[in-house]
C-alpha atoms as a PDB file:
ATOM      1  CA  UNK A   1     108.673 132.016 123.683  1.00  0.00           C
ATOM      2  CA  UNK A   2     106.074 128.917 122.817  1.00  0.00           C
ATOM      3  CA  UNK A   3     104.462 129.447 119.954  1.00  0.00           C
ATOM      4  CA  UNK A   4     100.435 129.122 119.907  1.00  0.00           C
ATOM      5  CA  UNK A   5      98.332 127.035 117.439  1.00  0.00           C
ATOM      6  CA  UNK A   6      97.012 129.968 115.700  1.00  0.00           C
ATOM      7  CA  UNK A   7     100.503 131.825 115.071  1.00  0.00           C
ATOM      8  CA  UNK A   8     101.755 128.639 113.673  1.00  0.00           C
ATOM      9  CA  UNK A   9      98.621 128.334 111.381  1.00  0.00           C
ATOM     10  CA  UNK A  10      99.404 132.131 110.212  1.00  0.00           C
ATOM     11  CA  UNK A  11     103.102 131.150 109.482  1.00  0.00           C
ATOM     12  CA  UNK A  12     101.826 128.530 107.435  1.00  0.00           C
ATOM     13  CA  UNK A  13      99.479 130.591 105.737  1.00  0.00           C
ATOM     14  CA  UNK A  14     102.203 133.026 104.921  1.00  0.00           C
ATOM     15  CA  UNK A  15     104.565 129.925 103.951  1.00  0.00           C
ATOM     16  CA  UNK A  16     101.608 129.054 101.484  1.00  0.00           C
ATOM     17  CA  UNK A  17     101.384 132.478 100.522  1.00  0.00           C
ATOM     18  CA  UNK A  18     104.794 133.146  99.706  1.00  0.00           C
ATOM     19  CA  UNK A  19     105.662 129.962  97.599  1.00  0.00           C
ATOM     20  CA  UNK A  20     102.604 130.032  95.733  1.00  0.00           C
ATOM     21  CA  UNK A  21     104.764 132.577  93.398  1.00  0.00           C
ATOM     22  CA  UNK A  22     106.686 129.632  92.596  1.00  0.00           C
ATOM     23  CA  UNK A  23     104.198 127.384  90.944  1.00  0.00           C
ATOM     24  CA  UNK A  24     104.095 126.702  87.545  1.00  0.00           C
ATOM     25  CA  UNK A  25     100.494 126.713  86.098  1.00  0.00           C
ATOM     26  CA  UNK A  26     100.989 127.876  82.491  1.00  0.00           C
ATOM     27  CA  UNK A  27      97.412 126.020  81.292  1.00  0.00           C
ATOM     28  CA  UNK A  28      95.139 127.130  84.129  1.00  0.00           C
ATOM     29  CA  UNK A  29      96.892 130.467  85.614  1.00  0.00           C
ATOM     30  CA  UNK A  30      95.518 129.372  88.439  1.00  0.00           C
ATOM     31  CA  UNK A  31      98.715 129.524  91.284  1.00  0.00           C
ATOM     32  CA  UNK A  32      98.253 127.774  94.093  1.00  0.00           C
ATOM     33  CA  UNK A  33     100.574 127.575  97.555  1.00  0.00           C
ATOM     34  CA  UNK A  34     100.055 125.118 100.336  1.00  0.00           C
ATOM     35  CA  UNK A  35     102.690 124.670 103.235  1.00  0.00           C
ATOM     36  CA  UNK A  36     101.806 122.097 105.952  1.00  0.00           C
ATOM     37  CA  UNK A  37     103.216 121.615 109.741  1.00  0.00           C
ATOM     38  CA  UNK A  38     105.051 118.395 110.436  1.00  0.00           C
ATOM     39  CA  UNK A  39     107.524 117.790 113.061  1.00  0.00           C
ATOM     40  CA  UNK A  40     107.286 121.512 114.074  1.00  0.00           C
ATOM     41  CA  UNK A  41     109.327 122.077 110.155  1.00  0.00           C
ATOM     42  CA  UNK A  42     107.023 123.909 107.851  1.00  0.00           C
ATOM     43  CA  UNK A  43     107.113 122.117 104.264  1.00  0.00           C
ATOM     44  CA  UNK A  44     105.717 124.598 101.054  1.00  0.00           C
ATOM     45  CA  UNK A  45     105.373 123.386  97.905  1.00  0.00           C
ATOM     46  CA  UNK A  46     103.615 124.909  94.702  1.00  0.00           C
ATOM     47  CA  UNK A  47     101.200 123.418  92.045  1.00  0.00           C
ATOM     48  CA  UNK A  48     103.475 121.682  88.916  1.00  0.00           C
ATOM     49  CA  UNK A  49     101.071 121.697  86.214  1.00  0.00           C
ATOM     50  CA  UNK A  50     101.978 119.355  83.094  1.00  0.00           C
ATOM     51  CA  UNK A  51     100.425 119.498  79.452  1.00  0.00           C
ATOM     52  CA  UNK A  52      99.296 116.084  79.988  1.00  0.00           C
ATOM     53  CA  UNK A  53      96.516 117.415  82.602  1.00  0.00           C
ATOM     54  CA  UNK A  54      96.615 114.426  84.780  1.00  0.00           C
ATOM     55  CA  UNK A  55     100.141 114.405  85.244  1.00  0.00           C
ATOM     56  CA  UNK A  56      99.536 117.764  87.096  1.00  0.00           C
ATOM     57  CA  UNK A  57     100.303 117.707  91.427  1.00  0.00           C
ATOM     58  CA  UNK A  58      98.662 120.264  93.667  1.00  0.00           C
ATOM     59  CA  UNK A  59     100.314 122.428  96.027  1.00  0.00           C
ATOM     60  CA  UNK A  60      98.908 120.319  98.737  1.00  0.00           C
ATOM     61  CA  UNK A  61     100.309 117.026  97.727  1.00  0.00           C
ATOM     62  CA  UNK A  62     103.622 118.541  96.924  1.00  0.00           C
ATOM     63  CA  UNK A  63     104.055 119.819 100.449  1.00  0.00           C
ATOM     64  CA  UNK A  64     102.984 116.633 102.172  1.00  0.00           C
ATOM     65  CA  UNK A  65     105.717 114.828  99.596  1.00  0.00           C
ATOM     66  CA  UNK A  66     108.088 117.212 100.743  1.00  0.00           C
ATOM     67  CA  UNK A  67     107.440 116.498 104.672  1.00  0.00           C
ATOM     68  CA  UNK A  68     107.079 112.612 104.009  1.00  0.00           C
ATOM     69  CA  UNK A  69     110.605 112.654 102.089  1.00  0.00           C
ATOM     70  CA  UNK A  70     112.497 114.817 105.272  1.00  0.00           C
ATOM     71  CA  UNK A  71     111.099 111.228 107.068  1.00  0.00           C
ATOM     72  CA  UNK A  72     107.751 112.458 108.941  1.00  0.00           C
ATOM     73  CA  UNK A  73     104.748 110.886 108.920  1.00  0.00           C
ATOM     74  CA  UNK A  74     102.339 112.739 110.616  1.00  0.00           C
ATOM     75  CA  UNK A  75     101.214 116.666 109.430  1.00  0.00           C
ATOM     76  CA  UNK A  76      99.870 118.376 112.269  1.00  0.00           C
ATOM     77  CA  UNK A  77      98.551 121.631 110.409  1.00  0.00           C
ATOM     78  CA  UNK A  78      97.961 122.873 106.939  1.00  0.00           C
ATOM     79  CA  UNK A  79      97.408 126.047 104.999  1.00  0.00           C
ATOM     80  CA  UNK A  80      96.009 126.680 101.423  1.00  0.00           C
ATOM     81  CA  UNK A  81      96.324 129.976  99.180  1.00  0.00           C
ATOM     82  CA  UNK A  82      94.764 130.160  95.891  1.00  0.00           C
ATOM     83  CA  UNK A  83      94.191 132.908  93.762  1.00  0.00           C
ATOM     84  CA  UNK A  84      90.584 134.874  92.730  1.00  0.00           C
ATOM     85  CA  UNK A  85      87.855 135.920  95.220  1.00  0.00           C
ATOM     86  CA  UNK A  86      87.796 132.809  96.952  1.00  0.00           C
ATOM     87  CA  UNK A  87      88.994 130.692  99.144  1.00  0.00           C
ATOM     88  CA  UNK A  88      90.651 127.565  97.532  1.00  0.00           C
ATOM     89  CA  UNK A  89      89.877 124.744  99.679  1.00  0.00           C
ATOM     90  CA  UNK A  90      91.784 121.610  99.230  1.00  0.00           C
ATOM     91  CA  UNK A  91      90.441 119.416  96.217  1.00  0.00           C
ATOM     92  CA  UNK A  92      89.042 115.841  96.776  1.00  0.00           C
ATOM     93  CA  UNK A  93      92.007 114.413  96.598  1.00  0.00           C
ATOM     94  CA  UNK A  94      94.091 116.290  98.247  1.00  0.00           C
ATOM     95  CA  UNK A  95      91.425 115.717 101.408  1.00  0.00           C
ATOM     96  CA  UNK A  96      91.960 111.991 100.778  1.00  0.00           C
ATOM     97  CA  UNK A  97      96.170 112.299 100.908  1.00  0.00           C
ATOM     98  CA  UNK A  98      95.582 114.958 104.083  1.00  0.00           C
ATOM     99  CA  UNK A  99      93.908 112.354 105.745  1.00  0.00           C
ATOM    100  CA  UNK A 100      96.230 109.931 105.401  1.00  0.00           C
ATOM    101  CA  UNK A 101      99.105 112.016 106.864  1.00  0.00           C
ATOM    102  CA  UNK A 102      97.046 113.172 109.996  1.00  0.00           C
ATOM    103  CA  UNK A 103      95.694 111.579 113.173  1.00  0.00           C
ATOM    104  CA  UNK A 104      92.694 109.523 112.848  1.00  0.00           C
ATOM    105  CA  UNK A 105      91.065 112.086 114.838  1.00  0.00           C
ATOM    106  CA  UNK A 106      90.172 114.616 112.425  1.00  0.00           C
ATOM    107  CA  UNK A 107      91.352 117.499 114.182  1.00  0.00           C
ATOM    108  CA  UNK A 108      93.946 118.589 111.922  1.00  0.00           C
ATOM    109  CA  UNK A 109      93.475 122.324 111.644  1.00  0.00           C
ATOM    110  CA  UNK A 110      93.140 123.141 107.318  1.00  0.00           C
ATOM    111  CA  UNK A 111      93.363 126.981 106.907  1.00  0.00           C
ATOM    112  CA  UNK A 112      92.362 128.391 103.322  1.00  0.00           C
ATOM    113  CA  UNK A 113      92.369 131.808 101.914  1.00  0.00           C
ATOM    114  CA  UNK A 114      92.663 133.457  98.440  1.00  0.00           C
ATOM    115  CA  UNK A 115      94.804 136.388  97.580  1.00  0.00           C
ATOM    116  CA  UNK A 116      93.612 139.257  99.588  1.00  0.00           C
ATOM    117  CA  UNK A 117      90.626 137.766 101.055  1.00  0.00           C
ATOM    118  CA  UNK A 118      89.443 136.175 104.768  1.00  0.00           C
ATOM    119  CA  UNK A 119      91.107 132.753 105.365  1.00  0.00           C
ATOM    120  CA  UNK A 120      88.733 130.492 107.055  1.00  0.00           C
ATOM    121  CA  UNK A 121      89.777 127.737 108.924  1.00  0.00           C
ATOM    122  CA  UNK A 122      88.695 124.284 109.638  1.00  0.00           C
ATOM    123  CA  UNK A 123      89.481 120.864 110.199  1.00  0.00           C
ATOM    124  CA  UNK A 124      90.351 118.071 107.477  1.00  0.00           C
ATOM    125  CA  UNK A 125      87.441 116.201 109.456  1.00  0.00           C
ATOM    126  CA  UNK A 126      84.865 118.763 108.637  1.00  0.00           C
ATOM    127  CA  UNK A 127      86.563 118.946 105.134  1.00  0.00           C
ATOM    128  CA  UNK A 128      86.275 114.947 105.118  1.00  0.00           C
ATOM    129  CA  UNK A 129      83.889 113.871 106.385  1.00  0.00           C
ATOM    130  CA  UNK A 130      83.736 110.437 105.981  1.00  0.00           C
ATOM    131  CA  UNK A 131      86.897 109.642 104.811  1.00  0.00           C
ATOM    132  CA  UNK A 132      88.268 105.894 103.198  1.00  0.00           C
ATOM    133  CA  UNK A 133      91.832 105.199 105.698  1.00  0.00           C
ATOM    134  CA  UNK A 134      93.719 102.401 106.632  1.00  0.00           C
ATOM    135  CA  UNK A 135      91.004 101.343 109.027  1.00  0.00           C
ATOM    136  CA  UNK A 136      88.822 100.649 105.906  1.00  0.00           C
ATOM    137  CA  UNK A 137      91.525  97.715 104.391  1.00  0.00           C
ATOM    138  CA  UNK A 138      91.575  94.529 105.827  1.00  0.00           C
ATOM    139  CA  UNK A 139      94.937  93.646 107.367  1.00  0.00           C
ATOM    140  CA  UNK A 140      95.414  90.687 105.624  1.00  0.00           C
ATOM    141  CA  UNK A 141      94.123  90.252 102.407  1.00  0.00           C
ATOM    142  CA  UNK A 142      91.977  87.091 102.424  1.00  0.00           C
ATOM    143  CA  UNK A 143      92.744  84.798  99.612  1.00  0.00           C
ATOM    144  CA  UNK A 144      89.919  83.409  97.124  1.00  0.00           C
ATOM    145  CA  UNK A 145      90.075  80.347  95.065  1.00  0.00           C
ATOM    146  CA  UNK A 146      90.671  81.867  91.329  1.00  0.00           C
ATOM    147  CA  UNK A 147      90.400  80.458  87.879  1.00  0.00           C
ATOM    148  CA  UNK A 148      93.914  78.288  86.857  1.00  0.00           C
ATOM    149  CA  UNK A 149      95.368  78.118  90.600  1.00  0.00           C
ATOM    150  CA  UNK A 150      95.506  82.198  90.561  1.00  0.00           C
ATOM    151  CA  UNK A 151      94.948  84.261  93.751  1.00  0.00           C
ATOM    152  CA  UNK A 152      92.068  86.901  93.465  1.00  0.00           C
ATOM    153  CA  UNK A 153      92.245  89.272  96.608  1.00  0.00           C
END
């Protein structure tokens, strides 16, 4: 039996669901799950808060780690679950790493929900507009005469 898009976005979203009991977020108690689809494997990964706040790595990124380390490159789905009334959408950043895992298309579904409420679900296009890729750096970096013989890119 072939599964359909939407099933495998609800097994993600349960994936996120289920793991997000695992994260550690002793400074925000904010828990947060995120599981993503890549190579028809589902990767889930907690948030890993640190005391030194920037050392801190969202669920999202986690779970993209975990699918680029099992050797895949591309993530063909993604689900967020965060904790509170809302939905937690993906941060900024974790747009900007989506993006760089997914087809240039944009049409990478993103599902987000909170604990008991309605997911919604989107695309990290519509989440990302605009977003800064590989298309935006120059394939060779062109080099500029610099002070003392040095290269400035």
């Amino acid at each position: 039996m072939k599964r359909t898009a939407s099933s495998r976005l609800e097994e993600l979203l349960e994936a996120a669901r289920s793991v997000r009991r695992n994260a550690h977020a002793p400074y925000s108690n904010f828990k947060v799950g995120a599981a993503v689809l890549a190579g028809g494997r589902i990767f889930a990964a907690a948030n890993v808060e640190n005391a030194a706040y920037p050392l801190s790595v969202c669920a999202e990124r986690n779970a993209v780690g975990m699918a680029v380390a099992a050797g895949h490159e591309r993530v063909q789905g993604i689900a967020v679950v965060g904790q509170g009334p809302l939905a937690t959408a993906p941060c900024g950043g974790c747009r900007q790493v989506i993006w760089e895992f997914c087809d240039p298309d944009g049409t990478v579904p993103v599902m987000y929900a909170a604990d008991g409420g309605p997911a919604v679900t989107t695309t990290i296009g519509e989440l990302l507009p605009r977003p800064f890729g590989p298309s935006n750096l120059a394939k060779e970096p062109r080099a500029r005469p610099g002070r003392r013989g040095r290269r400035t890119v």
